[in-house]
C-alpha atoms as a PDB file:
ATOM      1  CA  UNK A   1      20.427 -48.388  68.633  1.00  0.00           C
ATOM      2  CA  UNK A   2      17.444 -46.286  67.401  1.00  0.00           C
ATOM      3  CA  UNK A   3      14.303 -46.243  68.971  1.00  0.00           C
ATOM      4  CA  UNK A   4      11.602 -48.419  66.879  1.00  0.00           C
ATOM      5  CA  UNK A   5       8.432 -46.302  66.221  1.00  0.00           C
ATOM      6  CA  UNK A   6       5.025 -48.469  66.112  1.00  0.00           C
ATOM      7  CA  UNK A   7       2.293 -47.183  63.182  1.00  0.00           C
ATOM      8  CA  UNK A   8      -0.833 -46.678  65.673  1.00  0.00           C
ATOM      9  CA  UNK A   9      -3.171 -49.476  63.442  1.00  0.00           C
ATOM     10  CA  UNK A  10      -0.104 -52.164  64.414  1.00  0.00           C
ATOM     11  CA  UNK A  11      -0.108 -51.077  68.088  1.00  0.00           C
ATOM     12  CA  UNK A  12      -3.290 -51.602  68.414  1.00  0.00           C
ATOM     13  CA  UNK A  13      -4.680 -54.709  70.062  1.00  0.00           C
ATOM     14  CA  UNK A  14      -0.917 -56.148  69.937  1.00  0.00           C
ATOM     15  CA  UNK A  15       0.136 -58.961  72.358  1.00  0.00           C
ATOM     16  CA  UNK A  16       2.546 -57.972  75.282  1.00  0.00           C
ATOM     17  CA  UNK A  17       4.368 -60.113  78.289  1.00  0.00           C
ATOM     18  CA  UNK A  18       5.438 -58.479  80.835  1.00  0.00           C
ATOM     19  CA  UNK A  19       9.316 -59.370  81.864  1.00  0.00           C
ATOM     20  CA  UNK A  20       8.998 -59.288  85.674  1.00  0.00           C
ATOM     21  CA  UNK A  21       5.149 -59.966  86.126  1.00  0.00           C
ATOM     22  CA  UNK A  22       3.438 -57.899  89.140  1.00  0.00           C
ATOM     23  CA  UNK A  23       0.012 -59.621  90.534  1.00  0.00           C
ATOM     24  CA  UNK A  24       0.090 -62.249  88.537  1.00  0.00           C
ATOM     25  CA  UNK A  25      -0.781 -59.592  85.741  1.00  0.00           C
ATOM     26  CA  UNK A  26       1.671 -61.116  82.691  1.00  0.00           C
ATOM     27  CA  UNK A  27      -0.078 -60.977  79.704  1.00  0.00           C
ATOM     28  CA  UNK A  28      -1.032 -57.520  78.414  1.00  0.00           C
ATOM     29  CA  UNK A  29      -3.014 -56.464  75.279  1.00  0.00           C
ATOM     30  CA  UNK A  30      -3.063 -52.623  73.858  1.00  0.00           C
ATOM     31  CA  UNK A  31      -6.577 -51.642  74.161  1.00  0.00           C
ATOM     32  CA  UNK A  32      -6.401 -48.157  73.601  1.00  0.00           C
ATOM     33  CA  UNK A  33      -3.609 -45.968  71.274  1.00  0.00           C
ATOM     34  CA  UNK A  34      -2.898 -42.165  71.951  1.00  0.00           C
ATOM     35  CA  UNK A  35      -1.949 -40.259  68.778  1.00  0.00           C
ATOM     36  CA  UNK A  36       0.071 -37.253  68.733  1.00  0.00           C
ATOM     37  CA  UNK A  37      -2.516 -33.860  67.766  1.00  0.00           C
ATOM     38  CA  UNK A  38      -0.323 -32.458  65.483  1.00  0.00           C
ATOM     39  CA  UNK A  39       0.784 -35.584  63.646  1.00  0.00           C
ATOM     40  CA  UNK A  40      -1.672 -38.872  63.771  1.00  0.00           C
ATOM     41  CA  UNK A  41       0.936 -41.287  62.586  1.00  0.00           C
ATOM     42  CA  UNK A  42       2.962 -40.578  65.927  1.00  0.00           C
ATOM     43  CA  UNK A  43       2.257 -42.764  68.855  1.00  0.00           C
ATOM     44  CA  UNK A  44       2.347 -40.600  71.948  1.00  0.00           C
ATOM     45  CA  UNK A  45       0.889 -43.257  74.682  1.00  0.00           C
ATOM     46  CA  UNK A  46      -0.749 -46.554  75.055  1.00  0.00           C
ATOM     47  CA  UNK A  47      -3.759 -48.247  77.296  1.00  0.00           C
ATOM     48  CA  UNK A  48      -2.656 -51.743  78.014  1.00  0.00           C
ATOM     49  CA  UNK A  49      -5.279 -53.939  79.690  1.00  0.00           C
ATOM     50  CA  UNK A  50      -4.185 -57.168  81.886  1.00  0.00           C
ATOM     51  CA  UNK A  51      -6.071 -59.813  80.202  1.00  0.00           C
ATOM     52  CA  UNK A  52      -5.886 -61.874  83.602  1.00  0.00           C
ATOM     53  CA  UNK A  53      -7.711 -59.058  86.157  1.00  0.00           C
ATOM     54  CA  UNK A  54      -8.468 -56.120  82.738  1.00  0.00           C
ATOM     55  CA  UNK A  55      -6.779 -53.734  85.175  1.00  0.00           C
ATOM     56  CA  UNK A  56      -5.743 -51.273  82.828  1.00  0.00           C
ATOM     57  CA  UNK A  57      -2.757 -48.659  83.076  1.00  0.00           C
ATOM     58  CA  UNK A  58      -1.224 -46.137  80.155  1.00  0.00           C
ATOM     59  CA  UNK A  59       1.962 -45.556  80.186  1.00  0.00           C
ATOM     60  CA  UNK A  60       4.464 -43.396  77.315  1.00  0.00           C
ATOM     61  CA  UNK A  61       4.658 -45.897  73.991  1.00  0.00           C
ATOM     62  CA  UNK A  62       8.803 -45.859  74.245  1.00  0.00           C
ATOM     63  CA  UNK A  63       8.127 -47.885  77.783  1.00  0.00           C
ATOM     64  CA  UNK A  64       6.953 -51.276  75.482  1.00  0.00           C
ATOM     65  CA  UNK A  65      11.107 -50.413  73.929  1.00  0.00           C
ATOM     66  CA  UNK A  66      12.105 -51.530  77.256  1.00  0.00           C
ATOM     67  CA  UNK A  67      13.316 -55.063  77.030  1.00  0.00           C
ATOM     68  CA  UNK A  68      14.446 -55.745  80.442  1.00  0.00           C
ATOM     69  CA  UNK A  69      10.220 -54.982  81.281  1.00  0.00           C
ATOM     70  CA  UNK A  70       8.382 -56.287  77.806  1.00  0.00           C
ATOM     71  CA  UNK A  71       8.552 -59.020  75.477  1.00  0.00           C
ATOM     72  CA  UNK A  72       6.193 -58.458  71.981  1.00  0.00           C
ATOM     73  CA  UNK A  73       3.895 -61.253  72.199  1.00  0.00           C
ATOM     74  CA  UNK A  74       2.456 -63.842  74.672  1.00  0.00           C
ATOM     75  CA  UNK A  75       5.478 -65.968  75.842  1.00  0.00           C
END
């Protein structure tokens, strides 16, 4: 199956739930998008902010792919 690339504007301030929840940390929110240099359309890596504590963590865009660890959405 190929990969599904995310526009930066659509990423931004989406809706995530986390799979397997850690600290009680389930519902995520992209708060900050990371663009590659040499091409702006190309996602590179994304902020996402816990909306229970606002701990925030960036991690490599492909991760939020990962089904078995995020859902789109707030489930």
């Amino acid at each position: 199956m190929p990969q599904r690339s995310w526009h930066p504007k659509k990423l931004l301030h989406s809706k995530w739930t986390a799979v397997v929840p850690q600290h009680r940390e389930k519902h995520f929110i992209v708060v900050q998008v990371t663009a590659n240099p040499d091409d702006a359309q190309k996602v590179e890596q994304v902020t996402l902010e816990a909306v229970l504590s606002k701990r925030h963590f960036t991690q490599h865009w492909s991760a939020l792919a990962d089904e078995m660890q995020w859902r789109v959405g707030w489930h």
